[in-house]
Protein backbone atom coordinates (compact mmCIF):
# COMPACT_ATOMS: atom_id res chain seq x y z
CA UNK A 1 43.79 -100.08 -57.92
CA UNK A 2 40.20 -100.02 -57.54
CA UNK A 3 37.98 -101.85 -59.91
CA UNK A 4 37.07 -99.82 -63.19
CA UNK A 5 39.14 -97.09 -61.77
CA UNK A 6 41.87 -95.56 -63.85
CA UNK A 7 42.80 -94.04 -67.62
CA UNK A 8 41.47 -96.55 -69.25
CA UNK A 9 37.91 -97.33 -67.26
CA UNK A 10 37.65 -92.76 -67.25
CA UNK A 11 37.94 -92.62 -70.74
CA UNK A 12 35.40 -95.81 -71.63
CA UNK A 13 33.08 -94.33 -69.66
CA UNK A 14 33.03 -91.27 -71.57
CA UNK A 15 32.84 -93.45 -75.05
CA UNK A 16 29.87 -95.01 -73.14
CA UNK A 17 28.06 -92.20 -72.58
CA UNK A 18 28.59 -90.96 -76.15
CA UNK A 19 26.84 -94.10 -76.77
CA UNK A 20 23.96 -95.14 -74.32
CA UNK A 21 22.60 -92.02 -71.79
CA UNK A 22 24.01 -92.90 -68.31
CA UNK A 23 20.99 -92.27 -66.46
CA UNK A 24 19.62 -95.29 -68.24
CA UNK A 25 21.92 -97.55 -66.77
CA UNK A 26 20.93 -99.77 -63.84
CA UNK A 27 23.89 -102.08 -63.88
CA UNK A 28 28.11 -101.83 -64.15
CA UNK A 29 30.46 -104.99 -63.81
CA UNK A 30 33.72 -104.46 -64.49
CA UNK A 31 35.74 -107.32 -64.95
CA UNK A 32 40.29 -107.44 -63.82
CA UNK A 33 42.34 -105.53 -66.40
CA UNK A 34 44.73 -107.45 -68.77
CA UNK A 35 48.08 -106.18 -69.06
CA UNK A 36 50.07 -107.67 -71.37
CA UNK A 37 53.39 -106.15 -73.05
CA UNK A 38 52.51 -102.47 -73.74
CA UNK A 39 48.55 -102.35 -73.29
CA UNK A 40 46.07 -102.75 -71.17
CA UNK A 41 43.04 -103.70 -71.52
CA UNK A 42 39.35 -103.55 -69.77
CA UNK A 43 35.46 -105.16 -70.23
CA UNK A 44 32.65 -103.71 -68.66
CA UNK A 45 29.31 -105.34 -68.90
CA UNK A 46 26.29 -102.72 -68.56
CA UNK A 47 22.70 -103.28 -68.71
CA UNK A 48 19.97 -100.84 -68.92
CA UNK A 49 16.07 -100.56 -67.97
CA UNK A 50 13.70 -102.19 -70.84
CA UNK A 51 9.86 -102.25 -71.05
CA UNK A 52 7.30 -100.06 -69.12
CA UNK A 53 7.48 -102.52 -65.77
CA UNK A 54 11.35 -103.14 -65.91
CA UNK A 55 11.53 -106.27 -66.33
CA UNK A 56 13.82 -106.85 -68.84
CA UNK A 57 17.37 -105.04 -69.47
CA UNK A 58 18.93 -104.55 -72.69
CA UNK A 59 22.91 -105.56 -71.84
CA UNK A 60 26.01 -104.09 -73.26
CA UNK A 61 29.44 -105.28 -73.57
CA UNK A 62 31.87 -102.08 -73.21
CA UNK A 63 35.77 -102.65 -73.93
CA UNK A 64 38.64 -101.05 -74.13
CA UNK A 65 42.39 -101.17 -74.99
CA UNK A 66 44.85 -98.52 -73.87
CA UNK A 67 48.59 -98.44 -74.88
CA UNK A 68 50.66 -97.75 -71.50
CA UNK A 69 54.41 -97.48 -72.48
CA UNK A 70 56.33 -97.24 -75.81
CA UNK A 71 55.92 -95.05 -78.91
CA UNK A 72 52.14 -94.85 -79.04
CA UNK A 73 51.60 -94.30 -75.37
CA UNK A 74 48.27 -92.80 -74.85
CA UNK A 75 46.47 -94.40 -77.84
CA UNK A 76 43.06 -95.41 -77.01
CA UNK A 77 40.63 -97.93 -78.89
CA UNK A 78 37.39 -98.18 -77.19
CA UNK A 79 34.05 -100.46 -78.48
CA UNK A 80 30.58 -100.64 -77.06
CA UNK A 81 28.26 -103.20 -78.27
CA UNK A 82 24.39 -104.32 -77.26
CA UNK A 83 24.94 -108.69 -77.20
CA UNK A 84 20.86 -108.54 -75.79
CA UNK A 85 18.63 -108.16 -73.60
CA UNK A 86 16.59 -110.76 -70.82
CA UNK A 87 14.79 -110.94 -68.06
CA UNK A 88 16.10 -109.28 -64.60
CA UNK A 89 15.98 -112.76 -63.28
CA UNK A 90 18.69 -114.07 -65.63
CA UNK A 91 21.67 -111.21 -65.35
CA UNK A 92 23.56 -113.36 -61.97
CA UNK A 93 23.40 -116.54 -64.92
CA UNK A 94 24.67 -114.18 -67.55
CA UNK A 95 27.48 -112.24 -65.37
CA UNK A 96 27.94 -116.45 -64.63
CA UNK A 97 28.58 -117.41 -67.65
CA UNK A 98 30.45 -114.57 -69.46
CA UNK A 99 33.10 -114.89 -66.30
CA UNK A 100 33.16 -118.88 -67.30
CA UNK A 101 34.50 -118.07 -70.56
CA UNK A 102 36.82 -115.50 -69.73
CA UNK A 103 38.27 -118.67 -67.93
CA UNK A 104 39.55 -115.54 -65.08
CA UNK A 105 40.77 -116.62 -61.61
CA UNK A 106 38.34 -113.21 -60.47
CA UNK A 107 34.95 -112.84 -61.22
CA UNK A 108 33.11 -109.14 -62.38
CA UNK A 109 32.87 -106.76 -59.73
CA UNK A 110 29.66 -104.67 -59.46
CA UNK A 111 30.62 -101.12 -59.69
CA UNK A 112 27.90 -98.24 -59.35
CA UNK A 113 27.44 -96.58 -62.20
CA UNK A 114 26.69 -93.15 -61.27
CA UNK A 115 30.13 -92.96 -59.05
CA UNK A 116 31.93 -94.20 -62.40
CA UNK A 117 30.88 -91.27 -65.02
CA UNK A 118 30.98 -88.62 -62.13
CA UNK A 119 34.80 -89.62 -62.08
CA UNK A 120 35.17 -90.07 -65.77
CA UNK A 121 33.65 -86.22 -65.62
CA UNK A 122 35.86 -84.91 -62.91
CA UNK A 123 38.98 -86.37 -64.93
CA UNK A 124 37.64 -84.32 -68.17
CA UNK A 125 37.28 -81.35 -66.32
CA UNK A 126 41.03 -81.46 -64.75
């Protein structure tokens, strides 16, 4: 499956954009999904434009956990949660450093962010 494609990524998008308008957002990494026992579960890290010149971006953590199989199949928990904001210059040291500690084989892949709430849309609409 493609990265922060699916269920899961279609419905966090949608909590996201309850949250944080999706035209503001300049920036989408989507890091592997867990699977583990009955659930799934995915990180996003988002960052949007700050400041008249741009030069700094506020940065989001997005997450979500999605029960696949068993009684509560469907059950969705979702979180979205501002952890700063920088300079541009510093995001590659950030994305870095959060994949570090996630102590993951596969780093974040950069996913465009338009492309993922048109889909997150177009699964609504079905």
């Amino acid at each position: 499956m493609e990265p922060g494609k699916g269920a899961g990524w279609e419905r966090l998008a949608m909590k996201v954009a309850e949250t944080i308008p999706a035209a503001s957002i300049d920036g989408l990494w989507v890091f592997p999904v867990l699977r583990q026992d009955q659930r799934e579960w995915g990180t996003a890290v988002l960052t949007c434009v700050e400041g008249v010149e741009g030069e700094r971006r506020r940065i989001y953590t997005a997450r979500y956990m999605l029960q696949v199989k068993g009684k509560e199949r469907g059950k969705f928990e979702a979180s979205v949660e501002e952890v700063g904001s920088g300079p541009v210059e510093q995001l590659p040291t950030l994305l870095h450093d959060v994949h570090q500690r996630t102590d993951d084989e596969v780093p974040p892949v950069e996913v465009d962010a338009a492309t993922w709430f048109a889909a997150a849309a177009d699964a609504v609409s079905r």
